[in-house]
C-alpha atoms as a PDB file:
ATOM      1  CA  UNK A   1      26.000   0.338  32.270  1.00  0.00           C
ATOM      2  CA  UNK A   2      28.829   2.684  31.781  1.00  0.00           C
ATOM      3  CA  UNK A   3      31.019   4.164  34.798  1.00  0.00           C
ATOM      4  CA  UNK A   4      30.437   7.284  34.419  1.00  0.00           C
ATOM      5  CA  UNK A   5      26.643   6.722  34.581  1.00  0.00           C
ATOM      6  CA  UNK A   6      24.839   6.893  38.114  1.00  0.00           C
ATOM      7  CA  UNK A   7      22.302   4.285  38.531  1.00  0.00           C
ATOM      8  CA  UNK A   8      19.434   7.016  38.492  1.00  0.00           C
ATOM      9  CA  UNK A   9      20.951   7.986  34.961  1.00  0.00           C
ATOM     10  CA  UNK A  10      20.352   4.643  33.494  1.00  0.00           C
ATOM     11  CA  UNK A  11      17.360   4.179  35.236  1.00  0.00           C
ATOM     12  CA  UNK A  12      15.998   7.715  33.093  1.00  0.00           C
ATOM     13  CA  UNK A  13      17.547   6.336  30.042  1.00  0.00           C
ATOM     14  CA  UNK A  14      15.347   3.088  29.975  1.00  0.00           C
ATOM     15  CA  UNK A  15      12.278   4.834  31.012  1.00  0.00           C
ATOM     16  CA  UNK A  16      12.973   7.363  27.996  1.00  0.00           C
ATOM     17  CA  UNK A  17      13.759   3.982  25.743  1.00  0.00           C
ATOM     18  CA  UNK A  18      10.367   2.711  26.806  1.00  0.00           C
ATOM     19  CA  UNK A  19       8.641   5.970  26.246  1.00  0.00           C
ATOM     20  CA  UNK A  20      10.037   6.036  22.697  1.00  0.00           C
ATOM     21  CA  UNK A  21       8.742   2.898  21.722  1.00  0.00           C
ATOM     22  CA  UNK A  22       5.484   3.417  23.357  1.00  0.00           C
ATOM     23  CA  UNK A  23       5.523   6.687  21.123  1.00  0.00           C
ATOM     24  CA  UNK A  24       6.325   4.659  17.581  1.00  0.00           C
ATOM     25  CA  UNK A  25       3.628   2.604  18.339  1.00  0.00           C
ATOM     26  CA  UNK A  26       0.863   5.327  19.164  1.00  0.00           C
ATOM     27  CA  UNK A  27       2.362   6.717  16.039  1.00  0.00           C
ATOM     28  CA  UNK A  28       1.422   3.958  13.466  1.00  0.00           C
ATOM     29  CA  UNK A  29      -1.418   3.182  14.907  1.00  0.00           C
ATOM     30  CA  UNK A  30      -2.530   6.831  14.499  1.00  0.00           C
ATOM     31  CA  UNK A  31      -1.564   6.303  10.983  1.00  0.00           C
ATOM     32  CA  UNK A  32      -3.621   3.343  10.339  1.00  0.00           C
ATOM     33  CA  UNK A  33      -6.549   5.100  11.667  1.00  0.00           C
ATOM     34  CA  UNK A  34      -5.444   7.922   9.208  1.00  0.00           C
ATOM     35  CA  UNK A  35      -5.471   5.477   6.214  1.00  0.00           C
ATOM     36  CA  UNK A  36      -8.698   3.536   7.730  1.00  0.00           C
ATOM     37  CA  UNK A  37     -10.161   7.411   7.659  1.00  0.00           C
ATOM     38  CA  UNK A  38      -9.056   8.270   3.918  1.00  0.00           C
ATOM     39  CA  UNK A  39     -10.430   5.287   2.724  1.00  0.00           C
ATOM     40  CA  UNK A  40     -14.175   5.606   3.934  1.00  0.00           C
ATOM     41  CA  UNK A  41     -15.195   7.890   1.262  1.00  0.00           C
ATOM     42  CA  UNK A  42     -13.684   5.924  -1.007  1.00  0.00           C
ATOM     43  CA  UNK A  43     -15.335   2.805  -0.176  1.00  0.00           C
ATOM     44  CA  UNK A  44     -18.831   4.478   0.680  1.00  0.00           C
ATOM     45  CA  UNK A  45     -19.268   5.486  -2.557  1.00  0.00           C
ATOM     46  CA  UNK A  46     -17.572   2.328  -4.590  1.00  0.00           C
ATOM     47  CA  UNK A  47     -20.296   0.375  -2.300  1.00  0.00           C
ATOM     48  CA  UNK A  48     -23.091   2.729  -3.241  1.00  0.00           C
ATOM     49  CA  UNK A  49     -22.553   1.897  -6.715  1.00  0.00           C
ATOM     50  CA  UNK A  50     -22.949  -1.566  -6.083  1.00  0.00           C
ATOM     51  CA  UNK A  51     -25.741  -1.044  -4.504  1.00  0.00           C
ATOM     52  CA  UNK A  52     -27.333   0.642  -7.322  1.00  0.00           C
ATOM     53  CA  UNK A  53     -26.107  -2.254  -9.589  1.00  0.00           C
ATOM     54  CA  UNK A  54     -28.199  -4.852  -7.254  1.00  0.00           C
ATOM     55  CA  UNK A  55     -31.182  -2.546  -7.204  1.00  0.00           C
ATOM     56  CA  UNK A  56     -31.547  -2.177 -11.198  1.00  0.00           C
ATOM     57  CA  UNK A  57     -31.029  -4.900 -11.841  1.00  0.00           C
ATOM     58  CA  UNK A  58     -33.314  -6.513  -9.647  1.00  0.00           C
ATOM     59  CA  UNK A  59     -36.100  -4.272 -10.639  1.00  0.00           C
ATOM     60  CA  UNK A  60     -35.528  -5.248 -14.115  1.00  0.00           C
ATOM     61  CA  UNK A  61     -35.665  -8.693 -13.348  1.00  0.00           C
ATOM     62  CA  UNK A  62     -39.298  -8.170 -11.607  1.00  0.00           C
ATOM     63  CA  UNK A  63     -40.291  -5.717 -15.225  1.00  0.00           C
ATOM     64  CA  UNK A  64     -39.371  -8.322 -17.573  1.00  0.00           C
ATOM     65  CA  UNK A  65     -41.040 -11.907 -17.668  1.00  0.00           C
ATOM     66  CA  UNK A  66     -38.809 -14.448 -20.117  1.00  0.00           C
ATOM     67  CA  UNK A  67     -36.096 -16.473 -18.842  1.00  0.00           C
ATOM     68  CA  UNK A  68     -33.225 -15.235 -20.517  1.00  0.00           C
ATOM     69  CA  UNK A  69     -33.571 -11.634 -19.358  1.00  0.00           C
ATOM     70  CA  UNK A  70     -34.328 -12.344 -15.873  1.00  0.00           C
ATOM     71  CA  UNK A  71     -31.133 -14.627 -15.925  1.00  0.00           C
ATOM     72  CA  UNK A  72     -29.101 -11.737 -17.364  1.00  0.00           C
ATOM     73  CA  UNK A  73     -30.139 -10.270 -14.512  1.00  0.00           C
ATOM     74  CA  UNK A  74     -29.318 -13.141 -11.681  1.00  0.00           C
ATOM     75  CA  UNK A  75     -25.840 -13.369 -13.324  1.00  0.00           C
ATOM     76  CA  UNK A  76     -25.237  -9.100 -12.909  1.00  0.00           C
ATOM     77  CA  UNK A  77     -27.099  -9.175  -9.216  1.00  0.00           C
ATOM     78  CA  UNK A  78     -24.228 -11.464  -8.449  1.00  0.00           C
ATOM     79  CA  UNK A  79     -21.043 -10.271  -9.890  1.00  0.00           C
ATOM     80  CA  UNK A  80     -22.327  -7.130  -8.293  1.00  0.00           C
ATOM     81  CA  UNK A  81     -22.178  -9.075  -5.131  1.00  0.00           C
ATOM     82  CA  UNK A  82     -18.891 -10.539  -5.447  1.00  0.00           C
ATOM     83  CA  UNK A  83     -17.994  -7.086  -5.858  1.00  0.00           C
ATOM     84  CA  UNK A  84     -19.349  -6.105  -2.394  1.00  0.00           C
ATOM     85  CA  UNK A  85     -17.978  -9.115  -0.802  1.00  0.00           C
ATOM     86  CA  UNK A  86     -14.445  -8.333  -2.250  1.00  0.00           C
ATOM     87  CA  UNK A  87     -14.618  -4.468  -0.490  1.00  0.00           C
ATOM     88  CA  UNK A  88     -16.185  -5.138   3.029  1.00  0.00           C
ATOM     89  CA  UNK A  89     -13.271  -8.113   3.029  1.00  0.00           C
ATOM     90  CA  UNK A  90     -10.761  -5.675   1.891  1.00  0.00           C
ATOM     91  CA  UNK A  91     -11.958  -3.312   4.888  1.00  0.00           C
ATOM     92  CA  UNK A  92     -12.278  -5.272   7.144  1.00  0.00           C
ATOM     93  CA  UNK A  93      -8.883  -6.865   6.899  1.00  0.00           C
ATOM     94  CA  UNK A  94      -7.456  -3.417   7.087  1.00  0.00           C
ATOM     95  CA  UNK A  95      -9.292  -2.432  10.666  1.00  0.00           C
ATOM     96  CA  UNK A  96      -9.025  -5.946  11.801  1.00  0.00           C
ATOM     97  CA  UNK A  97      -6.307  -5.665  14.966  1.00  0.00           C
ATOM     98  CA  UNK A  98      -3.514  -8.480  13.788  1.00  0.00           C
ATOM     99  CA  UNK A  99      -1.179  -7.342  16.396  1.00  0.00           C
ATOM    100  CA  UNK A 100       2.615  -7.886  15.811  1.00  0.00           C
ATOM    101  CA  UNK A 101       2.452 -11.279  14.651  1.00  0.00           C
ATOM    102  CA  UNK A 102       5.031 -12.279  11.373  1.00  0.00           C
ATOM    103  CA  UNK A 103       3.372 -15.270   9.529  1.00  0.00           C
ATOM    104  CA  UNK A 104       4.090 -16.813   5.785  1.00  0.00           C
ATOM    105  CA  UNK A 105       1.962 -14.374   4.169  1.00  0.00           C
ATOM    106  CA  UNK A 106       0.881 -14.440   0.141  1.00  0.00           C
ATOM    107  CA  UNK A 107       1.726 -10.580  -0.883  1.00  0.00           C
ATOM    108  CA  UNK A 108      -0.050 -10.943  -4.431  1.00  0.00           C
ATOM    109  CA  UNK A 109      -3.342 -10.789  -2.371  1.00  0.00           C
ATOM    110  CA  UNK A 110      -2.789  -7.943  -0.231  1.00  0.00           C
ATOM    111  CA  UNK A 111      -2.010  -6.242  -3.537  1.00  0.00           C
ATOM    112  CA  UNK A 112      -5.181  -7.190  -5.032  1.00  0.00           C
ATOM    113  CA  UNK A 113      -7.238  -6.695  -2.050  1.00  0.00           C
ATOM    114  CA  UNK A 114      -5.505  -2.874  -1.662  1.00  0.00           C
ATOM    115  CA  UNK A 115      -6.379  -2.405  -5.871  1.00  0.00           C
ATOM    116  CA  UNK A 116     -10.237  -3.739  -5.161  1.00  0.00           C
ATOM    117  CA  UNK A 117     -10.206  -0.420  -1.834  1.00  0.00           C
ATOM    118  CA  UNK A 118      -8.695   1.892  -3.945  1.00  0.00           C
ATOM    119  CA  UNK A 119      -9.608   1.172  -7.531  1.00  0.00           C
ATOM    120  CA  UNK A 120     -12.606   3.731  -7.849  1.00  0.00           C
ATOM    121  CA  UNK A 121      -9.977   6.406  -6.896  1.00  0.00           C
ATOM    122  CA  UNK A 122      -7.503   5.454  -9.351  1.00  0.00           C
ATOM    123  CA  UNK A 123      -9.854   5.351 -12.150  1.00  0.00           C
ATOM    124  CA  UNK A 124     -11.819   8.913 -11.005  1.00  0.00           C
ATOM    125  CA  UNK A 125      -8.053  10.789 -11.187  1.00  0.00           C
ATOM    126  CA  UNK A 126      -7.140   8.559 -14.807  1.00  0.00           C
ATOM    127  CA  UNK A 127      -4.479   7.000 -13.248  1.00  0.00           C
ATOM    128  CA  UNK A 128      -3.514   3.833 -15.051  1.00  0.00           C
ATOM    129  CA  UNK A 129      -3.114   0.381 -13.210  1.00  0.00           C
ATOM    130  CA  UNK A 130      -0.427  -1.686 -14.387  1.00  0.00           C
ATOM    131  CA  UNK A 131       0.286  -5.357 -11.623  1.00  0.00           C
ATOM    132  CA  UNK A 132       3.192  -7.207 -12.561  1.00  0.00           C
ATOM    133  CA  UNK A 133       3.403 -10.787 -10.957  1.00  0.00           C
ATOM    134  CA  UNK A 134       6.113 -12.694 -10.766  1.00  0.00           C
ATOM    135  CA  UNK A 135       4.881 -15.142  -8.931  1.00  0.00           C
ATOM    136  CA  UNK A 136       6.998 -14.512  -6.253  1.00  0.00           C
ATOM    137  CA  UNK A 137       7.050 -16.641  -3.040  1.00  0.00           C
ATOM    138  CA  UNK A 138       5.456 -16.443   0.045  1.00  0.00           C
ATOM    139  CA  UNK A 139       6.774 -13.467   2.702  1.00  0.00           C
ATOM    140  CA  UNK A 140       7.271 -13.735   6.540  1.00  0.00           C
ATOM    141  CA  UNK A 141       5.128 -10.735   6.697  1.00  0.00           C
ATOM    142  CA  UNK A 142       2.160  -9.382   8.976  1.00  0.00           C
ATOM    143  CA  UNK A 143      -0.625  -8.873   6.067  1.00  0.00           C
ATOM    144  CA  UNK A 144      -2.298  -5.784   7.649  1.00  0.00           C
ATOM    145  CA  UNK A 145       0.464  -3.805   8.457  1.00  0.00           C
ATOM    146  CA  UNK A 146       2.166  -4.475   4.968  1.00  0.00           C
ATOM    147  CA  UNK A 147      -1.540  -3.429   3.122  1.00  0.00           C
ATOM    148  CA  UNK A 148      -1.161  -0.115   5.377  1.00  0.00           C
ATOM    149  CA  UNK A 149       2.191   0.963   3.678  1.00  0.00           C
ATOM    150  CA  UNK A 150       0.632  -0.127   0.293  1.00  0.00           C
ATOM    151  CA  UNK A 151      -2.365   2.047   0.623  1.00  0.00           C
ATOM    152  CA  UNK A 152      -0.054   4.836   1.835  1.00  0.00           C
ATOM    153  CA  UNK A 153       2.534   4.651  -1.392  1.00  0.00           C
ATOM    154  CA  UNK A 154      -0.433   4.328  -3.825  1.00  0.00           C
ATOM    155  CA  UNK A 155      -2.380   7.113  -2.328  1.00  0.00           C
ATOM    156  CA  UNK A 156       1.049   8.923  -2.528  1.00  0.00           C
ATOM    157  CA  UNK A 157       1.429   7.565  -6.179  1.00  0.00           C
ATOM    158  CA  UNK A 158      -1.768   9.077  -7.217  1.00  0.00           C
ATOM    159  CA  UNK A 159      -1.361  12.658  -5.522  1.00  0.00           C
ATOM    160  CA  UNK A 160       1.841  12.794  -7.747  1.00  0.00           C
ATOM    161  CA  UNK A 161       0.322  12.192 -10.686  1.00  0.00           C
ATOM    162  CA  UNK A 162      -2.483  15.082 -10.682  1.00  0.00           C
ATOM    163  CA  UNK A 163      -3.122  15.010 -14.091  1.00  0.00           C
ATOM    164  CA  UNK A 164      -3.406  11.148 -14.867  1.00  0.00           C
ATOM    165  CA  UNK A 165      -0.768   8.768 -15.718  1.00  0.00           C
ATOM    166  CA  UNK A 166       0.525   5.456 -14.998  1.00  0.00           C
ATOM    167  CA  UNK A 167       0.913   3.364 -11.846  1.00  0.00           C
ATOM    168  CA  UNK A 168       2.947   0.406 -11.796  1.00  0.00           C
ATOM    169  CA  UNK A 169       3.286  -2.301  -8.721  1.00  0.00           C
ATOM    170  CA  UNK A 170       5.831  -5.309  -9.384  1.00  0.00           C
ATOM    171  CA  UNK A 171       5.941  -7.939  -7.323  1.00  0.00           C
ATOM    172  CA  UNK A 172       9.357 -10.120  -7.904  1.00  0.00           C
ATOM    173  CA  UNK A 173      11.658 -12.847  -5.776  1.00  0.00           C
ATOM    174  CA  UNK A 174      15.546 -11.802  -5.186  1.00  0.00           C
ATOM    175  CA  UNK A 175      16.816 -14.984  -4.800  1.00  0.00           C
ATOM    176  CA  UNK A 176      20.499 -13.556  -3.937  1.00  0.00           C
ATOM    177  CA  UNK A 177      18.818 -11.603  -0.802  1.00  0.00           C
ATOM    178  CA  UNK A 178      16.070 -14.040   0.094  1.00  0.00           C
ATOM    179  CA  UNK A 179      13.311 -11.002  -0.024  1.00  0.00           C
ATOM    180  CA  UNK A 180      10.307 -10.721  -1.970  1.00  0.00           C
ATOM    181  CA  UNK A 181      10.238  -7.280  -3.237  1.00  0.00           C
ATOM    182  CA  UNK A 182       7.351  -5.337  -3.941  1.00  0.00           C
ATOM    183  CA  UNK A 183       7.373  -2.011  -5.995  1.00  0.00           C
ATOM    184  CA  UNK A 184       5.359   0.933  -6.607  1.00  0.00           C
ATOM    185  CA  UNK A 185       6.390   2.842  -9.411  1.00  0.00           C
ATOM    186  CA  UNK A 186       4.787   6.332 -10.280  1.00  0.00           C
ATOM    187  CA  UNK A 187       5.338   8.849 -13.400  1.00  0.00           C
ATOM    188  CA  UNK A 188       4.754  11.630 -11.735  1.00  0.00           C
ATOM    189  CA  UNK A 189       6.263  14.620 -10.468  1.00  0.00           C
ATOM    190  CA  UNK A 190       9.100  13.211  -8.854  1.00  0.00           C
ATOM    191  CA  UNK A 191      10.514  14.257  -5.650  1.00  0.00           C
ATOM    192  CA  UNK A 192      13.487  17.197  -5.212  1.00  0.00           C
ATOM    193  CA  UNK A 193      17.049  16.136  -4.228  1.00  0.00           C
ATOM    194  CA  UNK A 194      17.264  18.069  -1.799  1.00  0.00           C
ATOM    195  CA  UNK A 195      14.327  16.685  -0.162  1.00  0.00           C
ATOM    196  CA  UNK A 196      14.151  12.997  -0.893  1.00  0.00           C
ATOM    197  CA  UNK A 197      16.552  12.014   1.952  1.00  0.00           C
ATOM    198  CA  UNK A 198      14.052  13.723   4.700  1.00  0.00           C
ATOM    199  CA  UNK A 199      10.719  11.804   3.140  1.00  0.00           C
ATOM    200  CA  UNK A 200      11.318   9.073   5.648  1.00  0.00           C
ATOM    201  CA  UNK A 201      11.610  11.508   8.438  1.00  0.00           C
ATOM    202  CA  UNK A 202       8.518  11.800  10.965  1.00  0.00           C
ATOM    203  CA  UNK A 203       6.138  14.868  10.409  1.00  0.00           C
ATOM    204  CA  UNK A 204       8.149  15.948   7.805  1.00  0.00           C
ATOM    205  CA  UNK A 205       6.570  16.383   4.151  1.00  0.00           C
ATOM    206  CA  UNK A 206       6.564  17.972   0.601  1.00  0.00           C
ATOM    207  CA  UNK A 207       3.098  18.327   0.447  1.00  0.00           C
ATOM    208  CA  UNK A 208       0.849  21.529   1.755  1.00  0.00           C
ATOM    209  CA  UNK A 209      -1.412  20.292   2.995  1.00  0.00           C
ATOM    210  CA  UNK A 210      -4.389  17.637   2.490  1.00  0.00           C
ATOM    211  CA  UNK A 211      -5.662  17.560  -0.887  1.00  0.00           C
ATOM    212  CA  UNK A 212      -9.244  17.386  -2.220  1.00  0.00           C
ATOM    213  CA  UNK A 213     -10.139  13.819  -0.931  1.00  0.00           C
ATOM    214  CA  UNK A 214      -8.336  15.141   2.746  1.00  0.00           C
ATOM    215  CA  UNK A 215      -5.636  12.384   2.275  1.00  0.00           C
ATOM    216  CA  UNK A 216      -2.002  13.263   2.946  1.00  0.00           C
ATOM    217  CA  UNK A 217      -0.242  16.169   4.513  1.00  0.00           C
ATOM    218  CA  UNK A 218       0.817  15.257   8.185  1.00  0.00           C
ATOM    219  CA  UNK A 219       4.178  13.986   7.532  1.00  0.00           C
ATOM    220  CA  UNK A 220       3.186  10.360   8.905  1.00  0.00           C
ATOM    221  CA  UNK A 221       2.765   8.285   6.200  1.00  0.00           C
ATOM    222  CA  UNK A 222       5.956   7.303   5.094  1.00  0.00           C
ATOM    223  CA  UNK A 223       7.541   7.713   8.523  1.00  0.00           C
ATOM    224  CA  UNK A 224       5.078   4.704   9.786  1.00  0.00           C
ATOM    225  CA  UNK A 225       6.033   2.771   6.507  1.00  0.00           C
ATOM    226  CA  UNK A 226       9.908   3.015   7.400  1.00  0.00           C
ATOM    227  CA  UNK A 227       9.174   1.657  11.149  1.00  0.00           C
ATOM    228  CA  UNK A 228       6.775  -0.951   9.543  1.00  0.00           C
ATOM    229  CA  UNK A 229       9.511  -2.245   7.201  1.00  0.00           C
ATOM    230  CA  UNK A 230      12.126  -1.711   9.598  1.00  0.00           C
ATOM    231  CA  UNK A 231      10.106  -4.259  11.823  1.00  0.00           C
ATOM    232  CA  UNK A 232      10.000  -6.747   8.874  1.00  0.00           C
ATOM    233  CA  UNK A 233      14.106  -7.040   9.054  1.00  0.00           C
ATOM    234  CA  UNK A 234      13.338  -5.438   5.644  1.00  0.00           C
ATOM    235  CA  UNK A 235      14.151  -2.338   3.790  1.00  0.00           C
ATOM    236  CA  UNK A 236      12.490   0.311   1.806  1.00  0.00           C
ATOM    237  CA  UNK A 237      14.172   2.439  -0.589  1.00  0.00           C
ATOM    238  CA  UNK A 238      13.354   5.239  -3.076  1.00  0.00           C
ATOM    239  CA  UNK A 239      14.679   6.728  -6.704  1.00  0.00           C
ATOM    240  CA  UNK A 240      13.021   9.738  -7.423  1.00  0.00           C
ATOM    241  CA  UNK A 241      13.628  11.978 -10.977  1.00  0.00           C
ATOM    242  CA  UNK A 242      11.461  15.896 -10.796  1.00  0.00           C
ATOM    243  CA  UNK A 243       9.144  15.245 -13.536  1.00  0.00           C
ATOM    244  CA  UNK A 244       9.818  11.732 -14.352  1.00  0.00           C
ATOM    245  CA  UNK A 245       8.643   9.809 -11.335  1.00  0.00           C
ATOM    246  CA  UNK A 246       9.031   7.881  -7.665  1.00  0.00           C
ATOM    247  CA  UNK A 247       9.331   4.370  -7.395  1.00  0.00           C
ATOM    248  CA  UNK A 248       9.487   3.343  -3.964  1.00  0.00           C
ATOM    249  CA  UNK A 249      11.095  -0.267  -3.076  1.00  0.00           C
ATOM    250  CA  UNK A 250      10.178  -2.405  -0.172  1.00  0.00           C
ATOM    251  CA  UNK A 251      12.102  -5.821   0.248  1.00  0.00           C
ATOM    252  CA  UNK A 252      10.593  -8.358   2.921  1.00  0.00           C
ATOM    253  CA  UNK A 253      12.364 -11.878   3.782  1.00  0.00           C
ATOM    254  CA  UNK A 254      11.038 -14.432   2.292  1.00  0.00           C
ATOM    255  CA  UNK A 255       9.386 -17.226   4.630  1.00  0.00           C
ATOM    256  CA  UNK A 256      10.450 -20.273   2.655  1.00  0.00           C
ATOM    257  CA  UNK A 257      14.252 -21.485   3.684  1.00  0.00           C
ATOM    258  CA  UNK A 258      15.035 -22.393   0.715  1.00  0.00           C
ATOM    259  CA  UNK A 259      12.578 -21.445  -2.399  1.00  0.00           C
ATOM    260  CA  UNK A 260      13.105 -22.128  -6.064  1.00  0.00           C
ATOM    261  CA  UNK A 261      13.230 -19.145  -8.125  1.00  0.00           C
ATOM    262  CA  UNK A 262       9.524 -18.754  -9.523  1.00  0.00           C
ATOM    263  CA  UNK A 263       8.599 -18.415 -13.456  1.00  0.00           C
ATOM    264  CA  UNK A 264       6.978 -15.221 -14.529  1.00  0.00           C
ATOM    265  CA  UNK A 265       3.344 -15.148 -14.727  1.00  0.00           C
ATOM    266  CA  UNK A 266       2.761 -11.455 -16.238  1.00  0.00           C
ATOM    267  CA  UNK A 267       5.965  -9.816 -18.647  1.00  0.00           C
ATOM    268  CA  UNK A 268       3.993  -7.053 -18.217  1.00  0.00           C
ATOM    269  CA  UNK A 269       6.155  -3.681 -19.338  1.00  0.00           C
ATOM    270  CA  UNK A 270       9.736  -3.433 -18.241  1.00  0.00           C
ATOM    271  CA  UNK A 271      11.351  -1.579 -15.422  1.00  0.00           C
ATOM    272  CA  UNK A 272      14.404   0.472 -16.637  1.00  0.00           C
ATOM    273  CA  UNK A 273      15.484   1.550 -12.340  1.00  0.00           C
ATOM    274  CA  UNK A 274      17.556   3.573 -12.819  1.00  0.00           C
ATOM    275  CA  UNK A 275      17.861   4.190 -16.330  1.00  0.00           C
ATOM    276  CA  UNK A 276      14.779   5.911 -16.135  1.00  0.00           C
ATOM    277  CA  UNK A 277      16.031   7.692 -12.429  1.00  0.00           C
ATOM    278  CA  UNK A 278      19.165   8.226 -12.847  1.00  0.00           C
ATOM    279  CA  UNK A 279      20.092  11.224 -10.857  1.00  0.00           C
ATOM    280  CA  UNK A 280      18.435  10.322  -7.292  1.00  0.00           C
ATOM    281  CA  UNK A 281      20.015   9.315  -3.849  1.00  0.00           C
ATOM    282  CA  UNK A 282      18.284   5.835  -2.775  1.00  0.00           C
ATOM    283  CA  UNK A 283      17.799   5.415   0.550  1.00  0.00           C
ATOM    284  CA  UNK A 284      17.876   1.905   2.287  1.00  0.00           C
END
């Protein structure tokens, strides 16, 4: 305590300190009930069509008689299935209640679990899909909150890209830093200068308002992605070019002491960073 501070003065100061945190808390868990809210439509509808699938085909199953038609059908009724199984997992995952808990966690599966919630979406505003896996290695990570700041970047991704276009995630080992990084790469419309170093800032945000789908708008989002990251001992960082894109950088340590540098899986199409940003701040 310093000298100059009366006991009842650093008494107010930890009660403040504990009212903070209390707030940062209430404040990502409001936005995961945000995200678990944007995603219902989503996921109602993607599960209708399912549905549907298992109903036709079933009924044309019971219409037609030979073997081969009626297995055609078997073999659809249960891909469809799969399908179903895949979303309620994906959902399920994201309300389940993991609480604070860091564990070796496999960040290639959160990514395809978030693309199996949110893949409808993508393909009803023509945005293009593009995973890059490196293979990396596993990441002392808490799975749930990590999907949260996924959905949150993609959804962002999308809403910058009104008219279509392409969406890239890359996930990739930096064996100097120890950190699996994951990226999310729009080419959209890119983010002012003036404004990209305030994106991180809570309640503060570039957009009007909610859009069509009533995701985004509240100035949350990224905020809760910061303190999530933060919380990893990881960073998140952002290049941003008006009318050439966002790609948004989130490093996590590795769990592994000492891993071997993994062998590409997917080439996939190259990254050019900041050739293709060049003139925007990054924030770590």
């Amino acid at each position: 305590m310093n000298h100059s501070q009366s006991p009842s003065d650093a008494s107010l100061i930890e009660r403040q300190a504990k009212e903070i945190e209390i707030l940062k808390r209430r404040l990502l868990e409001a936005q995961k009930l945000t995200a678990m809210g944007e995603l219902v439509s989503t996921t109602t509808h993607e599960f209708n069509n399912v549905l549907m699938a298992v109903i036709n085909y079933a009924r044309m199953g019971l219409r037609h008689k030979d073997e081969q038609t009626r297995n055609n059908c078997f073999e659809k009724i249960a891909a469809a299935g799969d399908r179903a199984a895949k979303i309620t997992t994906g959902v399920l995952a994201m309300a389940k209640n993991r609480g604070d808990r860091m564990e070796p966690t496999d960040l290639s599966k959160i990514v395809d679990d978030t693309i199996v919630l949110l893949e409808r979406e993508l393909r009803k505003y023509r945005i293009e899909l593009e995973f890059q896996n490196e293979n990396a290695p596993l990441a002392l990570a808490n799975g749930n909150q990590i999907q949260q700041v996924l959905l949150n970047l993609m959804i962002n991704a999308r809403q910058a890209m009104p008219q279509g276009g392409r969406l890239i995630l890359k996930l990739s080992y930096d064996q100097a830093s120890h950190t699996v990084d994951l990226l999310v790469r729009d080419h959209g419309t890119g983010i002012p200068t003036d404004q990209l170093p305030h994106i991180f800032d809570a309640f503060y945000t570039t957009k009007t308002g909610p859009d069509e789908t009533g995701k985004g708008g509240t100035g949350i989002g990224l905020a809760a992605c910061r303190d999530i990251i933060e919380a990893h001992n990881g960073k998140i960082r952002v290049q941003s070019t008006v009318g050439m894109g966002t790609a948004f950088t989130i490093r996590i340590p590795a769990a592994t002491a000492n891993p071997t540098a993994p062998s590409a899986v997917s080439s996939g199409v190259p990254i050019a960073g900041s050739e293709m940003l060049p003139t925007s701040p990054v924030r770590h």
